[in-house]
Every structure is written in structure tokens, then in C-alpha cells.
PDB file of N, CA and C in Angstrom:
ATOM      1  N   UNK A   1     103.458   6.774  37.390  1.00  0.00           N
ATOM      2  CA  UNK A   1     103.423   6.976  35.969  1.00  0.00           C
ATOM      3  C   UNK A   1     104.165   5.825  35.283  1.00  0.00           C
ATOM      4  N   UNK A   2     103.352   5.056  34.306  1.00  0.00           N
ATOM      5  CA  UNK A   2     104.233   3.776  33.717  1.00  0.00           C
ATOM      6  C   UNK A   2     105.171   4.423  32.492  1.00  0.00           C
ATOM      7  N   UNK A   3     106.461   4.335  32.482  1.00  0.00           N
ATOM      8  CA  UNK A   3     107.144   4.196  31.479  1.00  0.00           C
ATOM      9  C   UNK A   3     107.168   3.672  30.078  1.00  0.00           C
ATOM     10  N   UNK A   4     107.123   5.070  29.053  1.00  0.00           N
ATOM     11  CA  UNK A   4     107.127   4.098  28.335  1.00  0.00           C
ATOM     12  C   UNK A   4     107.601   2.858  26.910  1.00  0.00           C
ATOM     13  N   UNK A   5     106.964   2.165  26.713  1.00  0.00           N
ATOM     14  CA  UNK A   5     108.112   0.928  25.884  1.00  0.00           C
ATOM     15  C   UNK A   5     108.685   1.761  24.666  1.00  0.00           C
ATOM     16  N   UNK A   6     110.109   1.661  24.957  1.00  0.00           N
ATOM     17  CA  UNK A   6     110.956   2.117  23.782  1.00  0.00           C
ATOM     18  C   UNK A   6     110.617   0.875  22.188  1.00  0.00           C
ATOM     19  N   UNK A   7     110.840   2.115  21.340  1.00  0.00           N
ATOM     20  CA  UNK A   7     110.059   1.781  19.964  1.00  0.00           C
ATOM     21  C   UNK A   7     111.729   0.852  19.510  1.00  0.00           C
ATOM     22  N   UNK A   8     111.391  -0.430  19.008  1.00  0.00           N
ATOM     23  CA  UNK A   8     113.147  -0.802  18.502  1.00  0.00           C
ATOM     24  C   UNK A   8     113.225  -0.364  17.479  1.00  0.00           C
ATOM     25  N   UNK A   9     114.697  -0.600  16.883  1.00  0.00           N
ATOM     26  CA  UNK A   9     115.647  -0.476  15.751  1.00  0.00           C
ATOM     27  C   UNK A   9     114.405  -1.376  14.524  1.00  0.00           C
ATOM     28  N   UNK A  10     114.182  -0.894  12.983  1.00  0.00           N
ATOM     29  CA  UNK A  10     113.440  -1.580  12.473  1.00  0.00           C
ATOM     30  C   UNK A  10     114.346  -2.559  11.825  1.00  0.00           C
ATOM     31  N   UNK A  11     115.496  -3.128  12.320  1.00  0.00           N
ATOM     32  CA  UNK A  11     116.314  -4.071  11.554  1.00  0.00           C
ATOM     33  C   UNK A  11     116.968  -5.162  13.138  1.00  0.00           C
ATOM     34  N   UNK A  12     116.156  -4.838  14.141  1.00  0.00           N
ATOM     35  CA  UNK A  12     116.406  -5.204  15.336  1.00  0.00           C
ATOM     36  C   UNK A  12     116.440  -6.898  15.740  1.00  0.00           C
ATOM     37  N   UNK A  13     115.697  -7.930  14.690  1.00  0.00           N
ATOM     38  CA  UNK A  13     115.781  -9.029  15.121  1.00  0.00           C
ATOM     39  C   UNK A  13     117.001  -9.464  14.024  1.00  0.00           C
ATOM     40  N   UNK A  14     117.333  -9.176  13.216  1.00  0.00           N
ATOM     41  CA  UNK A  14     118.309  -9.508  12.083  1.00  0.00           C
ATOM     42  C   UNK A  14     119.596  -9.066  12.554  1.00  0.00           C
ATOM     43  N   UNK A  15     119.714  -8.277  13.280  1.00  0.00           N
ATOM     44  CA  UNK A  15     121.009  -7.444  13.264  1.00  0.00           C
ATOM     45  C   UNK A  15     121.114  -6.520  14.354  1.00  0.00           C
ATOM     46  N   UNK A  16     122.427  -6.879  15.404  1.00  0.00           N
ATOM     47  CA  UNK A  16     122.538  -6.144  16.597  1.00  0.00           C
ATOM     48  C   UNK A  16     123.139  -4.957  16.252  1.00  0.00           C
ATOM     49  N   UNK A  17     123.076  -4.035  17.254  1.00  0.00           N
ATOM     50  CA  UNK A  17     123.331  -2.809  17.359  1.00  0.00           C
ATOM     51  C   UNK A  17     125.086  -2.527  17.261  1.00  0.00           C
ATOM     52  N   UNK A  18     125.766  -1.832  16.522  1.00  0.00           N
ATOM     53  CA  UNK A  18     127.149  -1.384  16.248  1.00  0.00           C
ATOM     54  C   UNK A  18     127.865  -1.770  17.651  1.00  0.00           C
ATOM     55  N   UNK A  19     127.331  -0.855  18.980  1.00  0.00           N
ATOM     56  CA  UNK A  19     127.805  -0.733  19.713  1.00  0.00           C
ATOM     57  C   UNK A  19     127.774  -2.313  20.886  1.00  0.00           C
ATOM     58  N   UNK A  20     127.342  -2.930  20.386  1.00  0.00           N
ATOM     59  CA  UNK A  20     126.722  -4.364  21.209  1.00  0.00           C
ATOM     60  C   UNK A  20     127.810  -5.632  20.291  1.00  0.00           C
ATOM     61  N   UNK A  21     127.822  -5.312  18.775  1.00  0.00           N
ATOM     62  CA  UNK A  21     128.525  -6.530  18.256  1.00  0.00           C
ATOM     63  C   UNK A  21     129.656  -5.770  17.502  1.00  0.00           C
ATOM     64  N   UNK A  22     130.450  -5.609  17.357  1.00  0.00           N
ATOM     65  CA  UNK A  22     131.655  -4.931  15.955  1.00  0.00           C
ATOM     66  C   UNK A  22     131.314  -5.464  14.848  1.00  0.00           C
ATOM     67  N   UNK A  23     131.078  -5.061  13.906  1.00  0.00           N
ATOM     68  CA  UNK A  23     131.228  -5.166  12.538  1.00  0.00           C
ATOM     69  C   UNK A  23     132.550  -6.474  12.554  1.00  0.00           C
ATOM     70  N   UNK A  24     133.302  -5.681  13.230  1.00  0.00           N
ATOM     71  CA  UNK A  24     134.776  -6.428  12.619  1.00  0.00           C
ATOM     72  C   UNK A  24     135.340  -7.846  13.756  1.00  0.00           C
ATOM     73  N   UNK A  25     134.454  -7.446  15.065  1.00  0.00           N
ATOM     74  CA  UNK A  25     134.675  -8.973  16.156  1.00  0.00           C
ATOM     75  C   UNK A  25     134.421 -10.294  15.573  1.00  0.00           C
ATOM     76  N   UNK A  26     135.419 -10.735  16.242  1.00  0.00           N
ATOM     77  CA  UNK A  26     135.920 -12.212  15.641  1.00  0.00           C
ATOM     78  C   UNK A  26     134.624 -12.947  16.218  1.00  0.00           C
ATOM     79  N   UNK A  27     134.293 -14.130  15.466  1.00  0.00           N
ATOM     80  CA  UNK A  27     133.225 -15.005  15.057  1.00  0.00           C
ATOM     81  C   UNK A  27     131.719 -14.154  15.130  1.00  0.00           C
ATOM     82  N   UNK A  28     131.705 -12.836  14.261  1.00  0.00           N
ATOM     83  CA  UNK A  28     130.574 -12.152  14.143  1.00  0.00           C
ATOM     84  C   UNK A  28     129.967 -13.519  13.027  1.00  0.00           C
ATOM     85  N   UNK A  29     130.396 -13.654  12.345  1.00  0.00           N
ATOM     86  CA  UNK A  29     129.357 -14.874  11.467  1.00  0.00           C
ATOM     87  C   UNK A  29     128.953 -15.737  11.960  1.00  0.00           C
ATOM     88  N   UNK A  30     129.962 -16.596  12.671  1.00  0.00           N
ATOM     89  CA  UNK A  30     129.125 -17.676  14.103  1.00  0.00           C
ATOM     90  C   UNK A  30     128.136 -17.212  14.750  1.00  0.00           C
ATOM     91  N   UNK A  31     128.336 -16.105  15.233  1.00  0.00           N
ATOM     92  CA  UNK A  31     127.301 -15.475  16.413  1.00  0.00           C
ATOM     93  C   UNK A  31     126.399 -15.425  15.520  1.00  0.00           C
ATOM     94  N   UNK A  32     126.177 -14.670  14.573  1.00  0.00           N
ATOM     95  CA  UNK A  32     124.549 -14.289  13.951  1.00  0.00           C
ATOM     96  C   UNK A  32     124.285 -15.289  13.143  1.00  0.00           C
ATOM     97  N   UNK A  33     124.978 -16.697  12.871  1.00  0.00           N
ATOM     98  CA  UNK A  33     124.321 -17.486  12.244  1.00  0.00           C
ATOM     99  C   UNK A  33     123.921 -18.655  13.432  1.00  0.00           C
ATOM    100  N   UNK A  34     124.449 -18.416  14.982  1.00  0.00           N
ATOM    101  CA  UNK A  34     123.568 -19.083  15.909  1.00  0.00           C
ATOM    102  C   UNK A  34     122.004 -18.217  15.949  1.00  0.00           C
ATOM    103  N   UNK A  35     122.551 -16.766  16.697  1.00  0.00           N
ATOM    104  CA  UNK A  35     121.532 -16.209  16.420  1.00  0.00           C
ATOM    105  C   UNK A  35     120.171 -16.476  16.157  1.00  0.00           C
ATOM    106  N   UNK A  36     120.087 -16.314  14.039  1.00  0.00           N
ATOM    107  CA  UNK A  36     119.538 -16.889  13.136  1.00  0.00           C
ATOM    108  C   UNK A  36     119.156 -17.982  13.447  1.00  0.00           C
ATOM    109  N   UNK A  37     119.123 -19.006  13.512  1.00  0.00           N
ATOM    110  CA  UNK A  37     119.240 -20.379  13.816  1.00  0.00           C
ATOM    111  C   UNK A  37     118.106 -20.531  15.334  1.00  0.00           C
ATOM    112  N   UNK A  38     118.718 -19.756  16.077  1.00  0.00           N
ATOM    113  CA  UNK A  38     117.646 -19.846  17.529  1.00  0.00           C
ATOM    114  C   UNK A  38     116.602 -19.018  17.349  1.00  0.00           C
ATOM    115  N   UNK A  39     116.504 -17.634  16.646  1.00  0.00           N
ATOM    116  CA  UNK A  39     115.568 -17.165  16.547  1.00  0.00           C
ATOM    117  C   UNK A  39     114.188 -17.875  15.224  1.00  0.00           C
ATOM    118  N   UNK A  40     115.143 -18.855  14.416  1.00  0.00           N
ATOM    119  CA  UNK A  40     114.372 -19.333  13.494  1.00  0.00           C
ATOM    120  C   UNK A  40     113.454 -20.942  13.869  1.00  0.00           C
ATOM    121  N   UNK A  41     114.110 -21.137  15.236  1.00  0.00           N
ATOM    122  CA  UNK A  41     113.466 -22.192  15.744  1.00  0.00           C
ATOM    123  C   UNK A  41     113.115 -22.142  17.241  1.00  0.00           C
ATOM    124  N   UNK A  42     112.567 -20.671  17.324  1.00  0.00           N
ATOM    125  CA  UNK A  42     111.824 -20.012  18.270  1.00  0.00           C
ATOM    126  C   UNK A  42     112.455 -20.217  19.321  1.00  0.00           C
ATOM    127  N   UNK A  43     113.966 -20.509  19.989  1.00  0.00           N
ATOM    128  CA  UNK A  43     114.279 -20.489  21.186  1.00  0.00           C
ATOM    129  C   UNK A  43     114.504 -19.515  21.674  1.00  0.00           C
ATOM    130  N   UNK A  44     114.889 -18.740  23.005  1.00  0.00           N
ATOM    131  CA  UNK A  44     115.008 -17.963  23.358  1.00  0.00           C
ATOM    132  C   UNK A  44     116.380 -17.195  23.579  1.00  0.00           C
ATOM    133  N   UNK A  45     117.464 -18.410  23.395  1.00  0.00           N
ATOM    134  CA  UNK A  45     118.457 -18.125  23.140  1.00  0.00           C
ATOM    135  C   UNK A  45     119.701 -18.848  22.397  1.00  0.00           C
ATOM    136  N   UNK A  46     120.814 -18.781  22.472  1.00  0.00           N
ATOM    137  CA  UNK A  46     121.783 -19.501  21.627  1.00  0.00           C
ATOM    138  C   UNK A  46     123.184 -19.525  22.601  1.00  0.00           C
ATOM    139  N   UNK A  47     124.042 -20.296  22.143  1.00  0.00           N
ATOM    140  CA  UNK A  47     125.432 -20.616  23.124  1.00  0.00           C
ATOM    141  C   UNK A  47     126.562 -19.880  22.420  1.00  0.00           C
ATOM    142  N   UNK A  48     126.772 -18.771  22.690  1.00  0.00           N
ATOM    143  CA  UNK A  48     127.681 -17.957  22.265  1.00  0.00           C
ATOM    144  C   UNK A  48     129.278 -18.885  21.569  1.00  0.00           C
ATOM    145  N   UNK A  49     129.558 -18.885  20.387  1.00  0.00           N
ATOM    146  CA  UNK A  49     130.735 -19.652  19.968  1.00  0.00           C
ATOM    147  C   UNK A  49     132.050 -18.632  20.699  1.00  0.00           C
ATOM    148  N   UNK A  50     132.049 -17.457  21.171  1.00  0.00           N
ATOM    149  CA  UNK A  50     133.553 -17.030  21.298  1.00  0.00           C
ATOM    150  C   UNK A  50     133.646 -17.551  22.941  1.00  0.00           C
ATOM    151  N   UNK A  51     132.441 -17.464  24.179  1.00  0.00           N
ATOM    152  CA  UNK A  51     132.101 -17.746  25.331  1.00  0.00           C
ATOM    153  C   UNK A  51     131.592 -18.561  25.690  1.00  0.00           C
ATOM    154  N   UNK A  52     130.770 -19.125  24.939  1.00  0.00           N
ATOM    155  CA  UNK A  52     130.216 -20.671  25.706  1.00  0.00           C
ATOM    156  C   UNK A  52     128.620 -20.218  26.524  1.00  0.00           C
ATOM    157  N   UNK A  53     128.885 -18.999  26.853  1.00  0.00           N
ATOM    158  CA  UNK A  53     127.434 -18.731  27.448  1.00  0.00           C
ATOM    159  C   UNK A  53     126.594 -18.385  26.758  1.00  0.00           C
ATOM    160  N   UNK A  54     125.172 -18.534  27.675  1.00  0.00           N
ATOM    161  CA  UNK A  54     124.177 -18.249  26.444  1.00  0.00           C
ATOM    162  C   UNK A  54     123.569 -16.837  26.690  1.00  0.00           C
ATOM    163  N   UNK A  55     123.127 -16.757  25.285  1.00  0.00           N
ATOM    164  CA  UNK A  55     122.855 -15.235  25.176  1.00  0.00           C
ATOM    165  C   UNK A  55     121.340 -15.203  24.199  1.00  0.00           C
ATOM    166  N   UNK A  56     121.073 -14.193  24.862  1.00  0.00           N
ATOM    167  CA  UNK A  56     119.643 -13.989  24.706  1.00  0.00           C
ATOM    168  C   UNK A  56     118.973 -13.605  22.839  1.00  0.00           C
ATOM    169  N   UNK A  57     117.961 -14.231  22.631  1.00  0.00           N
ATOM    170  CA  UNK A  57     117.987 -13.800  21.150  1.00  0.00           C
ATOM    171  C   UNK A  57     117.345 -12.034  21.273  1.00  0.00           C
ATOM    172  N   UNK A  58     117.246 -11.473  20.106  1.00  0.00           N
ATOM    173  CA  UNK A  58     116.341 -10.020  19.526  1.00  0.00           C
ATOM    174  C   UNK A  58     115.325 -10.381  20.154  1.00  0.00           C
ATOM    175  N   UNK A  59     114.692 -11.651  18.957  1.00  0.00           N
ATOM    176  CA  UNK A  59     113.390 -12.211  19.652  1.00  0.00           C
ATOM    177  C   UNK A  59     112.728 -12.104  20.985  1.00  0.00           C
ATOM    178  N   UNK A  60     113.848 -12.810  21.839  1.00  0.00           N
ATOM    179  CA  UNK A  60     112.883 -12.922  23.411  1.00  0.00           C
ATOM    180  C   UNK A  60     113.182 -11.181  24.083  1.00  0.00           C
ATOM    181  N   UNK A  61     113.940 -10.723  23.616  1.00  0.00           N
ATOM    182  CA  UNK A  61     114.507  -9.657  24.449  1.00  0.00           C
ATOM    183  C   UNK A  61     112.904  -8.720  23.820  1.00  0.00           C
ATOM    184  N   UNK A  62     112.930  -8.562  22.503  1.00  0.00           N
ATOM    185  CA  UNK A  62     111.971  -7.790  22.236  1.00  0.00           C
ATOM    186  C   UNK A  62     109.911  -8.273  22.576  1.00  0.00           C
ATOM    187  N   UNK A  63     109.906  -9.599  22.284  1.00  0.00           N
ATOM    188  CA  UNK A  63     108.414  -9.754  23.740  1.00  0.00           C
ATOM    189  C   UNK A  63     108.788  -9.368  24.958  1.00  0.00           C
ATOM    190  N   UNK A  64     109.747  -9.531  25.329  1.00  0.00           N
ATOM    191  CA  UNK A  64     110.002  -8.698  26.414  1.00  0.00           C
ATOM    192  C   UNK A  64     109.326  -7.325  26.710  1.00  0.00           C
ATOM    193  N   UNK A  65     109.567  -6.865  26.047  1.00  0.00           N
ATOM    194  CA  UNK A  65     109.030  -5.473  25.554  1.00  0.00           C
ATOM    195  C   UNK A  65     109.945  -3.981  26.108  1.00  0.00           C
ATOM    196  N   UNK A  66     111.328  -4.453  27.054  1.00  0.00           N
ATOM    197  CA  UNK A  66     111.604  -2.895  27.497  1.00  0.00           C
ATOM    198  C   UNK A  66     113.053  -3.659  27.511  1.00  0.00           C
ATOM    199  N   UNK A  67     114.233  -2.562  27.462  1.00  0.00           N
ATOM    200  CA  UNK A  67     115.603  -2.611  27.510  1.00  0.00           C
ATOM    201  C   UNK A  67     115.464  -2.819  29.290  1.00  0.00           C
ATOM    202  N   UNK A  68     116.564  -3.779  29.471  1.00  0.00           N
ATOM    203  CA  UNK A  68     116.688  -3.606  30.955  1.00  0.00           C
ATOM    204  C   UNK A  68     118.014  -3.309  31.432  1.00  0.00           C
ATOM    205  N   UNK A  69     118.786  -2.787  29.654  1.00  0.00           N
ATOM    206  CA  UNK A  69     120.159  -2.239  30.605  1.00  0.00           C
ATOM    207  C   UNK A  69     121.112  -2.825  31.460  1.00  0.00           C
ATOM    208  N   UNK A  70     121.175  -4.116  30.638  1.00  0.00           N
ATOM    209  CA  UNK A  70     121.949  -5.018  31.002  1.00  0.00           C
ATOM    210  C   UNK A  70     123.407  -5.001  30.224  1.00  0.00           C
ATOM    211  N   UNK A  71     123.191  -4.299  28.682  1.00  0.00           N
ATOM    212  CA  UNK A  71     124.397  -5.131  27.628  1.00  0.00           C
ATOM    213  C   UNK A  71     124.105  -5.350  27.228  1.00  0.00           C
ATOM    214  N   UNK A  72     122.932  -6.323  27.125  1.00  0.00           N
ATOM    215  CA  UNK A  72     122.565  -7.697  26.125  1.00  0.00           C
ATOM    216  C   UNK A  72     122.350  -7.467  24.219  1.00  0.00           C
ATOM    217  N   UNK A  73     123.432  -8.385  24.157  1.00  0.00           N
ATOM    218  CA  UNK A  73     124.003  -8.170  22.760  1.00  0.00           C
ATOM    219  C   UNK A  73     123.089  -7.910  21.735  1.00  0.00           C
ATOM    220  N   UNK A  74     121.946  -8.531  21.857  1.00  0.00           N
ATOM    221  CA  UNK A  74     121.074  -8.589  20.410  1.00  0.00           C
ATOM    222  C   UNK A  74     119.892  -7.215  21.331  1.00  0.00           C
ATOM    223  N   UNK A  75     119.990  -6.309  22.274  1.00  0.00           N
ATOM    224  CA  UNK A  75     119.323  -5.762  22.838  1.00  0.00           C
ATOM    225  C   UNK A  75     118.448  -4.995  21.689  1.00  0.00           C
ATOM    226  N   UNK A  76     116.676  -4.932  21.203  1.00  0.00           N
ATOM    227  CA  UNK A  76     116.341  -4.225  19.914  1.00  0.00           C
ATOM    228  C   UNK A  76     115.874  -2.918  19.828  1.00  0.00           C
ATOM    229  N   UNK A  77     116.223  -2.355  21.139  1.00  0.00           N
ATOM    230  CA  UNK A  77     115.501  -0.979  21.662  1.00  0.00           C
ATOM    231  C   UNK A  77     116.823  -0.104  21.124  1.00  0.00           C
ATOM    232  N   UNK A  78     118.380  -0.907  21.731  1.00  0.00           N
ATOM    233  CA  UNK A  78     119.850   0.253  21.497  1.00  0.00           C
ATOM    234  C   UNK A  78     119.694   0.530  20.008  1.00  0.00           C
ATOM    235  N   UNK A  79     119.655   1.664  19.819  1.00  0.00           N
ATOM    236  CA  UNK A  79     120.371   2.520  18.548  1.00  0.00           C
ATOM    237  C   UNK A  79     118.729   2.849  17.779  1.00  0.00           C
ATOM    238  N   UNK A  80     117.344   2.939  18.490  1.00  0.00           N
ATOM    239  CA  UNK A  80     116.199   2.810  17.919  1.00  0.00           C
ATOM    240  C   UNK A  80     115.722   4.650  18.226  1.00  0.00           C
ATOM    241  N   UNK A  81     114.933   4.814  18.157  1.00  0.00           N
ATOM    242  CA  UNK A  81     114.519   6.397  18.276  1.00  0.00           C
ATOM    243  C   UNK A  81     114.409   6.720  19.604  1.00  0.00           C
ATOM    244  N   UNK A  82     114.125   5.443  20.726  1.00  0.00           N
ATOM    245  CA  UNK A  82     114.117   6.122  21.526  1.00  0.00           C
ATOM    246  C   UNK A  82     115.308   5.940  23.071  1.00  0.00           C
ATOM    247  N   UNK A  83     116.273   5.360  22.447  1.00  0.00           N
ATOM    248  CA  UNK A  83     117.697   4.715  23.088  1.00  0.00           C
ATOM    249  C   UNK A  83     118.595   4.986  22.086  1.00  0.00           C
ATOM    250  N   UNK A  84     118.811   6.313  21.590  1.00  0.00           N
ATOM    251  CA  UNK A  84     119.748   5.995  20.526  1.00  0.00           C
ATOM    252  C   UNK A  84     121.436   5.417  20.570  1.00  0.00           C
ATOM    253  N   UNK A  85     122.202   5.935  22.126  1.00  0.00           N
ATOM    254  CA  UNK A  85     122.692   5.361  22.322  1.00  0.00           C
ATOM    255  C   UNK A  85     123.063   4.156  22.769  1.00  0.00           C
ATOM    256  N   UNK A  86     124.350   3.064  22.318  1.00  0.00           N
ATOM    257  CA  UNK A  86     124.971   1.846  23.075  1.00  0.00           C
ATOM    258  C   UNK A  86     125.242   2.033  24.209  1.00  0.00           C
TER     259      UNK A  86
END
């Protein structure tokens, strides 16, 4: 039986999930204005300013098409109807 694709958050490529970014974590404006920036020039991801590593955009995570329950920060399925929890 195939599983099936969780429906995302409808604010899911703009804006990560509560439980994935804090409102209040330090360089939240860096992060979503790399983010922004990679998702606006179609890459797949961006170089995290607090870590240095790279992290996956909304974008690629959501062609993706399924949460894989990794963490992943911009994940667009967490907090959607059918993952409501982080």
C-alpha cells in the first residue's frame, strides 16, 4: 500500500515551521533572507549563517514530495494537516 503524500503548510515555502526555526533564534533574518535568496534563484539549498552547513530549501524539500523525518528546518509538510506536529 503506497503512502500517502502529506498535504504542506499553505505558507510552507516562505516560512518554516515554529518548531524547526524560533521566532526569537539568533540570525532568524540571515537564515530566511538566505533562504529567500536560494529559493529565489532556484537552488536547492543555502549555507546556514549560524553553522556554515548547508541546508535544504522549502522548495527542494517540497518536489520532493514526502517529509523524511530528518529535522530539516524549512521541512513544508511539519505543522500542515497532515503532520501537525514538530
Amino acid at each position: 500500500m503506497a503512502v500517502p503524500t502529506p498535504r504542506p503548510r499553505p505558507d510552507a515555502v516562505s516560512l518554516p515551521h515554529r518548531s524547526r526555526l524560533d521566532p526569537a533564534a539568533p540570525f532568524r533574518d540571515e537564515i530566511l533572507a538566505a533562504h529567500d535568496a536560494a529559493v529565489a534563484a532556484g537552488r536547492d539549498g543555502y549555507v546556514d549563517p549560524m553553522t556554515g552547513y548547508v541546508v535544504l530549501t522549502a522548495a527542494f524539500l517540497l518536489d520532493r514530495g514526502h517529509c523524511c523525518e530528518s529535522g530539516c528546518r524549512h521541512c513544508p509538510y511539519v505543522g500542515g494537516p497532515d503532520l501537525p506536529e514538530g
